[in-house]
C-alpha atoms as a PDB file:
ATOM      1  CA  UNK A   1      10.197  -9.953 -16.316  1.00  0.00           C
ATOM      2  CA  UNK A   2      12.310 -13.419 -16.045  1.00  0.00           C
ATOM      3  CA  UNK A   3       9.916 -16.461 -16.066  1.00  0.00           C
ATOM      4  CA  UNK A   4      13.130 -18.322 -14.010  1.00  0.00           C
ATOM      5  CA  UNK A   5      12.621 -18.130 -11.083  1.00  0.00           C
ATOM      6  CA  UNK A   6       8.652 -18.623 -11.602  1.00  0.00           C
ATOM      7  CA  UNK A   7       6.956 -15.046 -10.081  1.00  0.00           C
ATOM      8  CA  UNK A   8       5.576 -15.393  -6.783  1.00  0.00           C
ATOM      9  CA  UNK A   9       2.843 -13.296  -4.809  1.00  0.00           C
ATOM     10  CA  UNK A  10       2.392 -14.144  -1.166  1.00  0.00           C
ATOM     11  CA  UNK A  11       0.954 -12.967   1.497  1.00  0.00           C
ATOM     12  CA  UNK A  12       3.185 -12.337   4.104  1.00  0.00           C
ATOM     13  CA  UNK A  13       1.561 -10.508   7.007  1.00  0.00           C
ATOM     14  CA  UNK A  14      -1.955 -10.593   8.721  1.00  0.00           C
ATOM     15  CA  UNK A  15      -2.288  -7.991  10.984  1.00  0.00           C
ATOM     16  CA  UNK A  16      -5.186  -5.584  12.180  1.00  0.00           C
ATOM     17  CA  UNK A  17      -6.506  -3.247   9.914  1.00  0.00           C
ATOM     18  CA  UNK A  18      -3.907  -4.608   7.252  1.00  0.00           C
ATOM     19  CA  UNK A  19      -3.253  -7.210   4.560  1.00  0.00           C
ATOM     20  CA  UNK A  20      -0.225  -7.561   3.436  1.00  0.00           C
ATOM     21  CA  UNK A  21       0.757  -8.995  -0.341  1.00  0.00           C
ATOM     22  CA  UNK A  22       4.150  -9.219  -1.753  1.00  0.00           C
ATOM     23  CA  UNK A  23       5.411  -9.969  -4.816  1.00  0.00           C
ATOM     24  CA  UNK A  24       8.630 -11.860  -6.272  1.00  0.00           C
ATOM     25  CA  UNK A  25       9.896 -10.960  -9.758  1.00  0.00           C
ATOM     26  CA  UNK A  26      12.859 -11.362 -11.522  1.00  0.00           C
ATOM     27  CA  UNK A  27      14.161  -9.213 -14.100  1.00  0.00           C
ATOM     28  CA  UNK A  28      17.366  -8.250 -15.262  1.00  0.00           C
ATOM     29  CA  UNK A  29      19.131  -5.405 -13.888  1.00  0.00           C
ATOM     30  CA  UNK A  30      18.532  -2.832 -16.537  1.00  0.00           C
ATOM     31  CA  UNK A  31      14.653  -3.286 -16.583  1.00  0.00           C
ATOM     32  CA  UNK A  32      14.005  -3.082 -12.511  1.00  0.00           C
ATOM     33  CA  UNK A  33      12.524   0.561 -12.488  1.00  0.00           C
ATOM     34  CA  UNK A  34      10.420  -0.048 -15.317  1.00  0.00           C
ATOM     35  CA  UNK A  35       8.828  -3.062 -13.776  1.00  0.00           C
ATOM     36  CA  UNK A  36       9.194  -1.829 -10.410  1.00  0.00           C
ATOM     37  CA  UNK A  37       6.952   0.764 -11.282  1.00  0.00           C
ATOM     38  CA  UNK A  38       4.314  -0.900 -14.008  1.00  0.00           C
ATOM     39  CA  UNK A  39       3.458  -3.441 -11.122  1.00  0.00           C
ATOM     40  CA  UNK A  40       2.659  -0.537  -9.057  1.00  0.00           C
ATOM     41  CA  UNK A  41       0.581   0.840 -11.905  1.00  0.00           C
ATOM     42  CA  UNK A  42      -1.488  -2.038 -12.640  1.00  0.00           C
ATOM     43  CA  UNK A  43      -2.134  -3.018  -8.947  1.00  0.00           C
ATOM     44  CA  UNK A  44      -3.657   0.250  -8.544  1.00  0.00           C
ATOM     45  CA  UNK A  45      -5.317  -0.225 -11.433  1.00  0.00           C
ATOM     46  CA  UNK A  46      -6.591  -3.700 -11.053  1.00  0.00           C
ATOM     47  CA  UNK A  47      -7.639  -2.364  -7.230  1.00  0.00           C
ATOM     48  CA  UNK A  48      -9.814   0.353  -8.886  1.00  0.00           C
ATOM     49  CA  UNK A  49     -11.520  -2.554 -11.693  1.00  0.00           C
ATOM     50  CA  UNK A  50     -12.412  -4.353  -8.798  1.00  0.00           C
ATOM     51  CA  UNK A  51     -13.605  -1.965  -6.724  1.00  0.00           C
ATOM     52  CA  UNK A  52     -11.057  -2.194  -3.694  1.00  0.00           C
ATOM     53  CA  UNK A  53     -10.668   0.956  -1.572  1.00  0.00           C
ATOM     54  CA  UNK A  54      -7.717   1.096   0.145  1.00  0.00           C
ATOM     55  CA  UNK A  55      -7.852   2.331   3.663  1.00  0.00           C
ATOM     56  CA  UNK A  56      -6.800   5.787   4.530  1.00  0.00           C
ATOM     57  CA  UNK A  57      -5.747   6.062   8.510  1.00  0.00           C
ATOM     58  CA  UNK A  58      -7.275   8.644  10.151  1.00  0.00           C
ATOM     59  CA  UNK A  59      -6.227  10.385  13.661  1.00  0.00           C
ATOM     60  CA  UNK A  60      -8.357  12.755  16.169  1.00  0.00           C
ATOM     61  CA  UNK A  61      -5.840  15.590  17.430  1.00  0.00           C
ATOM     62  CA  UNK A  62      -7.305  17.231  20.546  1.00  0.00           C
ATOM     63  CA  UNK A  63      -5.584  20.296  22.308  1.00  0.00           C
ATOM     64  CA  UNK A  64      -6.211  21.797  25.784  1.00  0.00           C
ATOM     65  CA  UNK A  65      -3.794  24.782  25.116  1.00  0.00           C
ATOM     66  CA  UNK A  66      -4.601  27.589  28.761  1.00  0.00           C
ATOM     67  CA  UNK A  67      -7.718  25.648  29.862  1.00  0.00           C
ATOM     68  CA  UNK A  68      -9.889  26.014  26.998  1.00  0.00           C
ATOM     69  CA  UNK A  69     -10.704  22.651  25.149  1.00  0.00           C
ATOM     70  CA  UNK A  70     -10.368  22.744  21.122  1.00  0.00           C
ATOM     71  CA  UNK A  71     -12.339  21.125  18.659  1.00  0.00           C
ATOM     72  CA  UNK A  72     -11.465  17.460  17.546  1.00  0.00           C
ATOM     73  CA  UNK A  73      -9.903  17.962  13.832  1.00  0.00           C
ATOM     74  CA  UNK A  74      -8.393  15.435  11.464  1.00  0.00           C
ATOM     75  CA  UNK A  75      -5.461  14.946  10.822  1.00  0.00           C
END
């Protein structure tokens, strides 16, 4: 990671049910996977220290297949 440009995390977008935080790093070219996916790692893990449970959506499918009603199941 290049300390020029300074790193930046922002948060970019408010919505709902959602939060969203970027980041900006620099790095050179040759070292972008590697970083790309430590920062991954050690958001998840820093979410899991903390105790931060990130949301899982969840969606009720319901079917009326001939006249007969189904049961609600997850999906």
């Amino acid at each position: 990671m290049l300390q020029e440009p300074a790193p930046a995390i922002v948060v970019t977008n408010f919505a709902e049910h959602t939060i969203t935080i970027s980041t900006r790093i620099w790095c050179n070219r040759a070292d972008y996977w590697g970083l790309f996916w430590d920062m991954n790692e050690r958001a998840k893990d820093t979410f899991e220290q903390h105790n931060i449970a990130l949301p899982v959506p969840k969606r009720e499918v319901q079917s009326n297949v001939g006249g007969a009603k189904s049961t609600a199941m997850p999906v």
